[in-house]
Protein backbone atom coordinates (compact mmCIF):
# COMPACT_ATOMS: atom_id res chain seq x y z
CA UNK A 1 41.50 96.09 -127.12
CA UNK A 2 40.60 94.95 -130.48
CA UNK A 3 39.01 91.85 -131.96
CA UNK A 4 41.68 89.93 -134.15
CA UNK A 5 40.25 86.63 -134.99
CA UNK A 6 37.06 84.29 -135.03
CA UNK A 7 36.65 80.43 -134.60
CA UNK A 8 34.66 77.73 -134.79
CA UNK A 9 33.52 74.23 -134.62
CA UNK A 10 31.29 72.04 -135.58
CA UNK A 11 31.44 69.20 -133.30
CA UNK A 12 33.61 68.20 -130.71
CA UNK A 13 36.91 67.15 -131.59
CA UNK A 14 36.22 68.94 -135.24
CA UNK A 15 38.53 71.15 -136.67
CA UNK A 16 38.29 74.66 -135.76
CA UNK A 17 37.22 77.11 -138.67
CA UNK A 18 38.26 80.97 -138.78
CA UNK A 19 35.69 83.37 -139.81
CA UNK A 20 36.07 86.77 -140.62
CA UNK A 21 32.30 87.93 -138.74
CA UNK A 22 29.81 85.76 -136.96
CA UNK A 23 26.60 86.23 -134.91
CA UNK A 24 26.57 85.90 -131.27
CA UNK A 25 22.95 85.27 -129.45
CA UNK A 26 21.88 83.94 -126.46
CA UNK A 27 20.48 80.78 -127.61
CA UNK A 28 23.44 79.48 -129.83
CA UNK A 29 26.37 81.12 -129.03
CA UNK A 30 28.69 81.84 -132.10
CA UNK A 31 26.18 80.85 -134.81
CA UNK A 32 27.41 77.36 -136.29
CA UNK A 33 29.58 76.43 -132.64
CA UNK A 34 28.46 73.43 -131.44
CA UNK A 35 29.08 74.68 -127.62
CA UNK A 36 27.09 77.30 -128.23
CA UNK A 37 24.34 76.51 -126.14
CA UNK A 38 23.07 78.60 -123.00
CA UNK A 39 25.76 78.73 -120.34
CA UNK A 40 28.38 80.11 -118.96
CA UNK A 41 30.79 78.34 -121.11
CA UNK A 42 28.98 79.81 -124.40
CA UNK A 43 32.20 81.42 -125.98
CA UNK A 44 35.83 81.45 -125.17
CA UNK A 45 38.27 84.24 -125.14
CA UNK A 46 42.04 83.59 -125.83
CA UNK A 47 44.28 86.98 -125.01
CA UNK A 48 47.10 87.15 -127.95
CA UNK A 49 49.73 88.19 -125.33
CA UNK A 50 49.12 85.68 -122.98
CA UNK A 51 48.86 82.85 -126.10
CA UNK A 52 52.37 84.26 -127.34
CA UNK A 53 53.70 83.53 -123.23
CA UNK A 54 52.76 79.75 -123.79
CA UNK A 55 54.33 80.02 -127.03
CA UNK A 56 57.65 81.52 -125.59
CA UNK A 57 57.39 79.12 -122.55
CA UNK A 58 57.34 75.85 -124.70
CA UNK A 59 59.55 77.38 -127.35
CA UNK A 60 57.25 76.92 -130.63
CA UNK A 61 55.42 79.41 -133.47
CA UNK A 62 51.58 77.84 -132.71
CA UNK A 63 48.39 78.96 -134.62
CA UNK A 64 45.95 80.30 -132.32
CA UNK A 65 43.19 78.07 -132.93
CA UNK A 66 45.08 75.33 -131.18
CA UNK A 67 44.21 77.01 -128.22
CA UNK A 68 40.12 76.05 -129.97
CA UNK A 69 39.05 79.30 -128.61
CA UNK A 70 35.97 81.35 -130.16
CA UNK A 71 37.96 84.55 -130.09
CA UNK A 72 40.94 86.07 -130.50
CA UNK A 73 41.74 89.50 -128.58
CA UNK A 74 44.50 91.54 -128.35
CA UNK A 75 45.15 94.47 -125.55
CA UNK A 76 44.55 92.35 -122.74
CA UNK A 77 45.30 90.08 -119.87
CA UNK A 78 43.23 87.96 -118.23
CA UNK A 79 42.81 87.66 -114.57
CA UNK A 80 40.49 86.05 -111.78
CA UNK A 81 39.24 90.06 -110.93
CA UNK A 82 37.51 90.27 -114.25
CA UNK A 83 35.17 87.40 -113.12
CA UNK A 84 31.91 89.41 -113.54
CA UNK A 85 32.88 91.94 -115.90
CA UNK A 86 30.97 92.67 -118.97
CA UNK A 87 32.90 92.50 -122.53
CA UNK A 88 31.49 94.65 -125.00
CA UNK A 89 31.99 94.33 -128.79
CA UNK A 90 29.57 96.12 -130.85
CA UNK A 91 26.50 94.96 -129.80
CA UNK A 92 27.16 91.98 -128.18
CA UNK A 93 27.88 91.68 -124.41
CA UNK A 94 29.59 88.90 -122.92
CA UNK A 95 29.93 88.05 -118.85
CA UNK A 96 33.22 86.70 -118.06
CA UNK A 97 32.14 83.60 -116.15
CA UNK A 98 35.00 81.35 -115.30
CA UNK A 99 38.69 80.23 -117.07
CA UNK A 100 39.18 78.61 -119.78
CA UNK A 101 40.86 75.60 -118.05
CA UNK A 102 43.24 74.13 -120.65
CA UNK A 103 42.79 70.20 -121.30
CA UNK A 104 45.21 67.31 -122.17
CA UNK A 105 44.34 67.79 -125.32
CA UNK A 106 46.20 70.51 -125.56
CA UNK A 107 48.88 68.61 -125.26
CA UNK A 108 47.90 66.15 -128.34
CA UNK A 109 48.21 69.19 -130.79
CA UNK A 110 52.12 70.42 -129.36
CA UNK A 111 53.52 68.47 -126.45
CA UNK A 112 53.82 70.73 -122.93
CA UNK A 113 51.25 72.99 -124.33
CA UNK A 114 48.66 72.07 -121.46
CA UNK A 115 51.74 72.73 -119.17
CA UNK A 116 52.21 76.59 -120.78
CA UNK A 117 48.70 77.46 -120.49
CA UNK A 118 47.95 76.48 -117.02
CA UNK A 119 49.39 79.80 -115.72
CA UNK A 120 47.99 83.07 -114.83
CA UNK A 121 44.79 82.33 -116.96
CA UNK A 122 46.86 81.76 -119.84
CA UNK A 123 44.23 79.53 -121.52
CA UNK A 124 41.78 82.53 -121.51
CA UNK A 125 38.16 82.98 -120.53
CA UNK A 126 34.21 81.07 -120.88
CA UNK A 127 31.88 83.70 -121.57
CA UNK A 128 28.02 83.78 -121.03
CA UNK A 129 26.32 85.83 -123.60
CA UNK A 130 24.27 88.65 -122.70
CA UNK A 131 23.38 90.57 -125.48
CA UNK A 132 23.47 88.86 -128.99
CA UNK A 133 25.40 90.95 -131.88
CA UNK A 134 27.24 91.02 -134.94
CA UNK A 135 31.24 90.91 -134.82
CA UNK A 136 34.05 91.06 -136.92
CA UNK A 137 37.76 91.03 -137.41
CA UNK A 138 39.12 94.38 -136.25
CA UNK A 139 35.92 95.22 -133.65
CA UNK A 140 37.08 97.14 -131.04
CA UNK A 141 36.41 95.77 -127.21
CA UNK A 142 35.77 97.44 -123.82
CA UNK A 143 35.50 95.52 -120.65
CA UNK A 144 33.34 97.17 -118.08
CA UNK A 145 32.04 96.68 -114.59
């Protein structure tokens, strides 16, 4: 599994911004994120293959960050077992908490996108953050537990 993009936003409703490293604590969340407060909905994971199955389902090319997920991983699916597990990248440890329900608004940014994404955890995972660390573009991951 490997890191392959970084997003952000500001405020709600604000346009997401790509980054290619952040910090990740416990008290913000990705630093500048406005959801990054203590939770279990601190950071969101989007898996690349499952983003490219919406994609395929509705028939259109979409950047990632319309999913307006934190990160972007590839080498994985997500599923309902992995509720619990422990994400590791570097430093920073994330619990998989919940999915990443996917909201009408998806469907303001590419109609039927809310549709695609409803699926087989399709919209991806919230995270609650563990241990705070440094990532980047190209960080390997591990899930464990």
């Amino acid at each position: 599994m490997k890191l392959l993009n970084i997003a952000i936003r500001i405020k709600s409703k604000a346009p997401m911004q790509t980054l290619d490293q952040v910090m990740v604590t416990r008290v913000a969340g990705l630093d500048g994120d406005f959801r990054g407060k203590p939770g279990k909905r601190q950071v969101t994971i989007l898996s690349q293959e499952q983003w490219d199955l919406a994609c395929t389902e509705i028939k259109a090319d979409l950047p990632w960050a319309f999913r307006r997920a934190n990160l972007l991983v590839s080498g994985v699916s997500f599923n309902k077992d992995m509720v619990g597990k422990l994400i590791k990248i570097g430093h920073l440890i994330l619990l998989i908490t919940r999915e990443a329900d996917p909201c009408p608004r998806m469907d303001q940014q590419y109609p039927g996108l809310t549709q695609a994404l409803m699926p087989n955890w399709r919209g991806g995972i919230c995270c609650q953050v563990i241990a705070d660390g440094r990532v980047k573009i190209g960080d390997k991951i591990k899930i464990v537990g």
